[in-house]
Structures are given as C-alpha cells and as structure tokens.
PDB file of N, CA and C in Angstrom:
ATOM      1  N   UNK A   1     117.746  58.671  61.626  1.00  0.00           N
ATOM      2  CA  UNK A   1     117.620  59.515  62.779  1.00  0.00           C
ATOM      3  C   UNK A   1     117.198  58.653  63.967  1.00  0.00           C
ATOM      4  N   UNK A   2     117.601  58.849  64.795  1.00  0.00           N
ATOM      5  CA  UNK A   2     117.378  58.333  66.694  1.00  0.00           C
ATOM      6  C   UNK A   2     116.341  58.879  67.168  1.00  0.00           C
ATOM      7  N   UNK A   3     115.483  56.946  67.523  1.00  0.00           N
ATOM      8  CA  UNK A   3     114.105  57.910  67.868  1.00  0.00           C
ATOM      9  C   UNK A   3     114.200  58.095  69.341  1.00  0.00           C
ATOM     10  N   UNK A   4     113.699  59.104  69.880  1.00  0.00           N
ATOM     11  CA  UNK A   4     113.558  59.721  71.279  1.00  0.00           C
ATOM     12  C   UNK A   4     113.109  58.676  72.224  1.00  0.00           C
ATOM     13  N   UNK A   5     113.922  58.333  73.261  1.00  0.00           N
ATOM     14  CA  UNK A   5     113.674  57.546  74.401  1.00  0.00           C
ATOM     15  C   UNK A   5     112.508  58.052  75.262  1.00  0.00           C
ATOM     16  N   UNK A   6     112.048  57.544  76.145  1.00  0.00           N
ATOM     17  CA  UNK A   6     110.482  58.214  76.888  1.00  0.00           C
ATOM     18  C   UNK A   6     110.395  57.520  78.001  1.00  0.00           C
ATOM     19  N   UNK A   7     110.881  58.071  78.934  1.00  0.00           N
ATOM     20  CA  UNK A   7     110.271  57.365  80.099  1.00  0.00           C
ATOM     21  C   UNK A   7     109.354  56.484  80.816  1.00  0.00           C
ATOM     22  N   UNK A   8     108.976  54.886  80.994  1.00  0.00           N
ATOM     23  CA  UNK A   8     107.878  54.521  81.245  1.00  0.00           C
ATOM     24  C   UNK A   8     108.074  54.263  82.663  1.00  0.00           C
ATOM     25  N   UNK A   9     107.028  54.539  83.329  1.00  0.00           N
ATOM     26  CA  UNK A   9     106.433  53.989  84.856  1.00  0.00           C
ATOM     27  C   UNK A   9     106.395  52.382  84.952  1.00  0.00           C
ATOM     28  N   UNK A  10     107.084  52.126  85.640  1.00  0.00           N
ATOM     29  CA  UNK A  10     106.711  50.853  85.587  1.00  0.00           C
ATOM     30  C   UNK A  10     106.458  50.431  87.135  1.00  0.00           C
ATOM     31  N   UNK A  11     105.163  49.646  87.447  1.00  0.00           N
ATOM     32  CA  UNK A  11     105.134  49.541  88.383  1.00  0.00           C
ATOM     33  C   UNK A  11     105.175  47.582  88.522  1.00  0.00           C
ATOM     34  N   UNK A  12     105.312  47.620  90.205  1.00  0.00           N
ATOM     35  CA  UNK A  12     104.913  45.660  90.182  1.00  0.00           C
ATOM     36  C   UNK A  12     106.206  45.869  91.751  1.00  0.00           C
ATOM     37  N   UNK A  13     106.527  45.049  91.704  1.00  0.00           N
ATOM     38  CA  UNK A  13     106.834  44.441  93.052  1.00  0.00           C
ATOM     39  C   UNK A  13     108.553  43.605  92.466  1.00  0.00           C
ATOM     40  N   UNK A  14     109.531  43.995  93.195  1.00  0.00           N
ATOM     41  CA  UNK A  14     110.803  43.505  92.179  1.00  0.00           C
ATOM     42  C   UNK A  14     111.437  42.434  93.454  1.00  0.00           C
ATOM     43  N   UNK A  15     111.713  41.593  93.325  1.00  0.00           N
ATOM     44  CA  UNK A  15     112.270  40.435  94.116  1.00  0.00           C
ATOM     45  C   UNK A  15     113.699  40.205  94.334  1.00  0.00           C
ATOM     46  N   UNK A  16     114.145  40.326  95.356  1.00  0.00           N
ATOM     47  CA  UNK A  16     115.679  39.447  95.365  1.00  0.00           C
ATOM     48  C   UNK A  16     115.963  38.495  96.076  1.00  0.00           C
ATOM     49  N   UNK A  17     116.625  37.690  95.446  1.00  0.00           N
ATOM     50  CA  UNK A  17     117.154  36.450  95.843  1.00  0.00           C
ATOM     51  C   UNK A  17     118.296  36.721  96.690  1.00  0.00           C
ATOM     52  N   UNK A  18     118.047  36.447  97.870  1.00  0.00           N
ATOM     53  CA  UNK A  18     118.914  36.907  99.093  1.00  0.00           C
ATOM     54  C   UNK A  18     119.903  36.072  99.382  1.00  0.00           C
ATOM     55  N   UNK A  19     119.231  34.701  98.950  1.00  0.00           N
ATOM     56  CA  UNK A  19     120.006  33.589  99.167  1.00  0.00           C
ATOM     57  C   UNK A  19     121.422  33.953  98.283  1.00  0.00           C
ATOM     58  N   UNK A  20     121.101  34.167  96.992  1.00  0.00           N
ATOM     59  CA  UNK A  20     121.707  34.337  95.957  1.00  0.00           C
ATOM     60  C   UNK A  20     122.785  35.185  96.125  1.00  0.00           C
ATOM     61  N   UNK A  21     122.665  36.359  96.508  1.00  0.00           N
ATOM     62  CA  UNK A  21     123.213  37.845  96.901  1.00  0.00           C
ATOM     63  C   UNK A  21     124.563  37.371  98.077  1.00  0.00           C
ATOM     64  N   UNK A  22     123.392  36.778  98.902  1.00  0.00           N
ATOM     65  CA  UNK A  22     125.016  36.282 100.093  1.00  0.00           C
ATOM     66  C   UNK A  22     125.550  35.069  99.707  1.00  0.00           C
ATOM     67  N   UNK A  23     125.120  34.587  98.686  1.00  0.00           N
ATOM     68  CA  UNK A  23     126.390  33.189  98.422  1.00  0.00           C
ATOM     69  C   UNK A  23     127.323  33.611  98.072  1.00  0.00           C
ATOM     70  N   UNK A  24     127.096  34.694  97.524  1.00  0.00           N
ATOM     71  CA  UNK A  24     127.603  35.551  95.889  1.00  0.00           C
ATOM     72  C   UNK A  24     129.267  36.606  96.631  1.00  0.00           C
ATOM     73  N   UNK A  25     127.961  36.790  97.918  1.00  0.00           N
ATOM     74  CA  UNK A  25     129.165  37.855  98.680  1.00  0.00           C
ATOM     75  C   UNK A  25     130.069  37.156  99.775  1.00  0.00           C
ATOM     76  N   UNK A  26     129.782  35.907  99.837  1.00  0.00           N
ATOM     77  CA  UNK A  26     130.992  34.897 100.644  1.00  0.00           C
ATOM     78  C   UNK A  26     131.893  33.874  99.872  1.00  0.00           C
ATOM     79  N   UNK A  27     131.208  33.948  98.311  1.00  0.00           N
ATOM     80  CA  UNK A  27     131.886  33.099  97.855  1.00  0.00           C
ATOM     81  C   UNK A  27     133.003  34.118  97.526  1.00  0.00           C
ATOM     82  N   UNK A  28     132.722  35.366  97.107  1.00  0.00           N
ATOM     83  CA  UNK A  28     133.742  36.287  96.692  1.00  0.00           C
ATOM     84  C   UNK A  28     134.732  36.591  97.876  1.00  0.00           C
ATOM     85  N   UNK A  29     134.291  36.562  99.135  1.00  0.00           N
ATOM     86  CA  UNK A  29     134.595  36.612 100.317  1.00  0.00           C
ATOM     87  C   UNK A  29     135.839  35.928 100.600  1.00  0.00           C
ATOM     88  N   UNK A  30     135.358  34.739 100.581  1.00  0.00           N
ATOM     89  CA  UNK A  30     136.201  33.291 100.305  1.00  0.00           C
ATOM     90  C   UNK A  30     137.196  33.949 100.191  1.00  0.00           C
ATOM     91  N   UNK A  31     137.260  33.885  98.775  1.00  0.00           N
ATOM     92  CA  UNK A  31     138.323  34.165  97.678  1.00  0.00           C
ATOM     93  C   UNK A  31     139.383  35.008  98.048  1.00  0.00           C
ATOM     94  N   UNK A  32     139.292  36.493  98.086  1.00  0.00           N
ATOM     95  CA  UNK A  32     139.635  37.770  98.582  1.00  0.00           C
ATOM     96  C   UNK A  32     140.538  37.023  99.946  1.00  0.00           C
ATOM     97  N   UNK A  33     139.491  36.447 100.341  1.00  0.00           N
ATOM     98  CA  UNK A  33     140.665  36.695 102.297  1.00  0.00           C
ATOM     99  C   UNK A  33     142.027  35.011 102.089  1.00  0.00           C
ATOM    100  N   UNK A  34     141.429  34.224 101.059  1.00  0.00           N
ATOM    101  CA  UNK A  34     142.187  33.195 101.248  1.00  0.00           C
ATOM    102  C   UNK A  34     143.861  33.986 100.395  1.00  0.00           C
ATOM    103  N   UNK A  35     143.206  34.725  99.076  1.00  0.00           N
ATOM    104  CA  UNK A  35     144.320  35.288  98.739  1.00  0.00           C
ATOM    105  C   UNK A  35     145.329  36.488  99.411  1.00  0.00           C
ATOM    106  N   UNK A  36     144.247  37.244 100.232  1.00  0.00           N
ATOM    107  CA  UNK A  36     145.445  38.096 100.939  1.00  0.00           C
ATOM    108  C   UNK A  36     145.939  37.495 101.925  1.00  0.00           C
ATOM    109  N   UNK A  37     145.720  36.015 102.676  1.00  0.00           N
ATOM    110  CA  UNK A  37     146.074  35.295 103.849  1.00  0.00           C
ATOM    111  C   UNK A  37     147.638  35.246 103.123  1.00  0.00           C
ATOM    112  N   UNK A  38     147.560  34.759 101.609  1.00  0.00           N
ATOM    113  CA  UNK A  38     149.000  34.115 101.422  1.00  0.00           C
ATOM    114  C   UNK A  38     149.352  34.954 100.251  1.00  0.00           C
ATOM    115  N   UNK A  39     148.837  36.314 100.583  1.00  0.00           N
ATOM    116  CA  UNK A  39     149.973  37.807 100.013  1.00  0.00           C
ATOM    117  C   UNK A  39     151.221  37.895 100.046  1.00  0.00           C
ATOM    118  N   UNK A  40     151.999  37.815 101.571  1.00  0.00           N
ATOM    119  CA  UNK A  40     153.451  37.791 101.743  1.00  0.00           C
ATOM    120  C   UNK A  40     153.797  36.272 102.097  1.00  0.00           C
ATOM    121  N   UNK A  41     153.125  35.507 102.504  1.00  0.00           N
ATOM    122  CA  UNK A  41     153.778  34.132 102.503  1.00  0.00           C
ATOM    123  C   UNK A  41     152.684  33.254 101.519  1.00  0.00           C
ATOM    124  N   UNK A  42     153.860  32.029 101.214  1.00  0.00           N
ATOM    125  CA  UNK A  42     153.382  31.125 100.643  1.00  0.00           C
ATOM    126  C   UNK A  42     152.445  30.008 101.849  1.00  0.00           C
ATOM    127  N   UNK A  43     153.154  29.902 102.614  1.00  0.00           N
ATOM    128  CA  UNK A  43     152.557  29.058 103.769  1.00  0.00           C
ATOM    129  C   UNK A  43     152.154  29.641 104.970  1.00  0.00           C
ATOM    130  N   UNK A  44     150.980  30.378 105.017  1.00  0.00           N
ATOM    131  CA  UNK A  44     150.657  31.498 106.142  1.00  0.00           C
ATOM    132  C   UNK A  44     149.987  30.448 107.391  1.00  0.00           C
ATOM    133  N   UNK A  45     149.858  30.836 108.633  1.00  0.00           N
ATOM    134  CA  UNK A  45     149.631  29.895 109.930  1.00  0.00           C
ATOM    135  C   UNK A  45     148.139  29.846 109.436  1.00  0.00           C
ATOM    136  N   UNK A  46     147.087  28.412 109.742  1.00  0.00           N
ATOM    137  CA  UNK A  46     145.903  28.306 109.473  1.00  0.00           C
ATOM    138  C   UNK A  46     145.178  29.443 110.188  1.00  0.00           C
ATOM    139  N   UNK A  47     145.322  29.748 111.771  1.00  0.00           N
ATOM    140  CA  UNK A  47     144.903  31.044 111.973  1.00  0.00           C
ATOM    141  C   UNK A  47     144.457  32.509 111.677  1.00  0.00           C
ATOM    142  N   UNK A  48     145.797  32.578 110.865  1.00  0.00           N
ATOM    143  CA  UNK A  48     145.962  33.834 109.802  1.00  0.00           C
ATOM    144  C   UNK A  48     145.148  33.657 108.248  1.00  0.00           C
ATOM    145  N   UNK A  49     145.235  32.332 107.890  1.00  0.00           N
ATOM    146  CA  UNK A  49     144.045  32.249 106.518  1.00  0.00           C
ATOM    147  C   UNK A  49     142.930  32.013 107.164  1.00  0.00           C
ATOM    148  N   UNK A  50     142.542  32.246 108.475  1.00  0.00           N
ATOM    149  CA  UNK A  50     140.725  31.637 108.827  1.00  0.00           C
ATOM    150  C   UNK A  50     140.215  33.021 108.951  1.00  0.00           C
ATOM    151  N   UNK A  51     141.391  33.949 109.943  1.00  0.00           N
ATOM    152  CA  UNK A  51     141.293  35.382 109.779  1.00  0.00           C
ATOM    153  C   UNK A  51     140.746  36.520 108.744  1.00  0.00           C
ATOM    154  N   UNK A  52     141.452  36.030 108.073  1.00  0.00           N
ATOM    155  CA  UNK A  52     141.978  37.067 106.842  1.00  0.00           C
ATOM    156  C   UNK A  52     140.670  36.470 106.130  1.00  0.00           C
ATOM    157  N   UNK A  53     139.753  35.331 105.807  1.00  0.00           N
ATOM    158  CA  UNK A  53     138.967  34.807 105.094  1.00  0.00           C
ATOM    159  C   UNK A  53     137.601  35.107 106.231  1.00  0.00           C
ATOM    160  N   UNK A  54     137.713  35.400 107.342  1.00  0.00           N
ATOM    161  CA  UNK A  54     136.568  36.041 108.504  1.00  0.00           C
ATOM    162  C   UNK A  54     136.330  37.171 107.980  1.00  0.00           C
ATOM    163  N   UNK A  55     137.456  37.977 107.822  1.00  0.00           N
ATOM    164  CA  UNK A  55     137.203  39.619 107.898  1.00  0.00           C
ATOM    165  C   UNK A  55     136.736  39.962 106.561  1.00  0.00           C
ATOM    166  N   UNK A  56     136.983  38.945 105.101  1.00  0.00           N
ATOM    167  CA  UNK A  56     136.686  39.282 103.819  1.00  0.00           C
ATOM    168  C   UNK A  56     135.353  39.052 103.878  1.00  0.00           C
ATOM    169  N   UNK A  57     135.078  38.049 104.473  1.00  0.00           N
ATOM    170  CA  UNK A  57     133.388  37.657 104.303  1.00  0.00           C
ATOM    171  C   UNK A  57     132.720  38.382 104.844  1.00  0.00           C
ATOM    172  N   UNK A  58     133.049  39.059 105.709  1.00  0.00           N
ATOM    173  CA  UNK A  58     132.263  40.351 106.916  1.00  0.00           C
ATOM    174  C   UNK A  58     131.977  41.512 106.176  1.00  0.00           C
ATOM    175  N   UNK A  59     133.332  41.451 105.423  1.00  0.00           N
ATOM    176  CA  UNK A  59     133.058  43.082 104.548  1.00  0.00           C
ATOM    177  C   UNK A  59     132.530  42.775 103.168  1.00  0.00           C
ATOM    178  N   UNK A  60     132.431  41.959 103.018  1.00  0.00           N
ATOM    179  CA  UNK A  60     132.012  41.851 101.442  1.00  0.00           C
ATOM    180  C   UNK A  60     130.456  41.655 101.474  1.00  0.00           C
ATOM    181  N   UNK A  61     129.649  40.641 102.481  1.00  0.00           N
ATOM    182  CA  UNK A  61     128.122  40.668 103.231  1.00  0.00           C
ATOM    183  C   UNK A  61     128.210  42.220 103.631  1.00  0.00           C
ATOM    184  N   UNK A  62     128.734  42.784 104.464  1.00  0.00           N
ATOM    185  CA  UNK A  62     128.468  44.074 104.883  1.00  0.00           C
ATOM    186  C   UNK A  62     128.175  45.084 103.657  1.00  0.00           C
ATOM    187  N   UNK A  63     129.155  44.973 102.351  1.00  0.00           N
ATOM    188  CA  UNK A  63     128.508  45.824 101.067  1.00  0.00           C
ATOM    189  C   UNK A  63     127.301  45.837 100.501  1.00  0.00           C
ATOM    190  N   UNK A  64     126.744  44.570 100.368  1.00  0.00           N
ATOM    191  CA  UNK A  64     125.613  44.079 100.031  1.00  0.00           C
ATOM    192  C   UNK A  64     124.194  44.479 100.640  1.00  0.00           C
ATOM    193  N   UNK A  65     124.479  44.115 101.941  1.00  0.00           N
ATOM    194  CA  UNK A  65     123.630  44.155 103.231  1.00  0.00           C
ATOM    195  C   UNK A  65     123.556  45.045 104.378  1.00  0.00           C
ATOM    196  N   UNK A  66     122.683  45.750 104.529  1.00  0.00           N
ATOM    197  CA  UNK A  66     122.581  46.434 105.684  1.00  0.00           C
ATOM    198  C   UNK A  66     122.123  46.381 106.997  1.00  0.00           C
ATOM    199  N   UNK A  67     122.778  46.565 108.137  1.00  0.00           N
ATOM    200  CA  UNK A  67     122.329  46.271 109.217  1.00  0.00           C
ATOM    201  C   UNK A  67     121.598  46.691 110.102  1.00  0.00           C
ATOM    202  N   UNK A  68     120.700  46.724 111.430  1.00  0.00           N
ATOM    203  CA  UNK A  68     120.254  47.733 111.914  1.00  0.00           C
ATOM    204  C   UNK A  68     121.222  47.823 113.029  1.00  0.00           C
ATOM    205  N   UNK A  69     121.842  48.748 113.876  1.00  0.00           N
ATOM    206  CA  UNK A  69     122.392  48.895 114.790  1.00  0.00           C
ATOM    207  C   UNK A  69     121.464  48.232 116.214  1.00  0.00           C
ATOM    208  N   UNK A  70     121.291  47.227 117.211  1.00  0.00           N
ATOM    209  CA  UNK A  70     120.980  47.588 118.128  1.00  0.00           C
ATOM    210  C   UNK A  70     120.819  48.518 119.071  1.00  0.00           C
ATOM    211  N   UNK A  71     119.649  48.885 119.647  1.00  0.00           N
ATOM    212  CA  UNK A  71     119.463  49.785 120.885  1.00  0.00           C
ATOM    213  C   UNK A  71     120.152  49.367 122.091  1.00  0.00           C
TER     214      UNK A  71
END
C-alpha cells in the first residue's frame, strides 16, 4: 500500500544563478535566430543572420526575465 504524501513547509531563502539563466537564454538564443536566419536560404546576407539572432536573444532573455517598464 502507498504511503500518504504530506505536505512540508519549507522555509530558507532559494537562490538563482542569473548569470546562469541568461547564458542559458542567449545561448539558446544564438541557436534559434542563427537557424531561422538560414530557414529559406542556405547563404542568408550577414545582416539578416545578425537580425534574426538579435530578435531570438531578445525573446528568449525576455521569457526568462522581467522587465520594469519606464516612467
């Protein structure tokens, strides 16, 4: 028989490695924008892969991370 799970409190102070979190979300970043740069072409203009690898890293930090809007 399955013994009954029980809720514990746990208290303390939990840490994140921020560093960690945004390497994590530009290295994936990277990745994502270099591959959709050369989706329809094999040889896309360097412009278009710096682009396409700008806007992945923006949104992929942006999932992670939240911003405050300026006043």
């Amino acid at each position: 028989m399955a013994k009954a799970t029980r809720k514990i409190p746990v208290r303390g102070v939990l840490w994140v490695n921020a560093y960690a979190v945004l390497a994590r979300a530009v290295e994936e970043g990277v990745a994502y924008g270099w591959n959709r740069a050369h989706k329809h072409t094999p040889t896309p203009p360097p412009e278009a892969v710096q682009q396409a690898i700008e806007d992945a890293v923006m949104s992929e930090v942006s999932v992670w991370f939240s911003f405050d809007d300026p006043d």
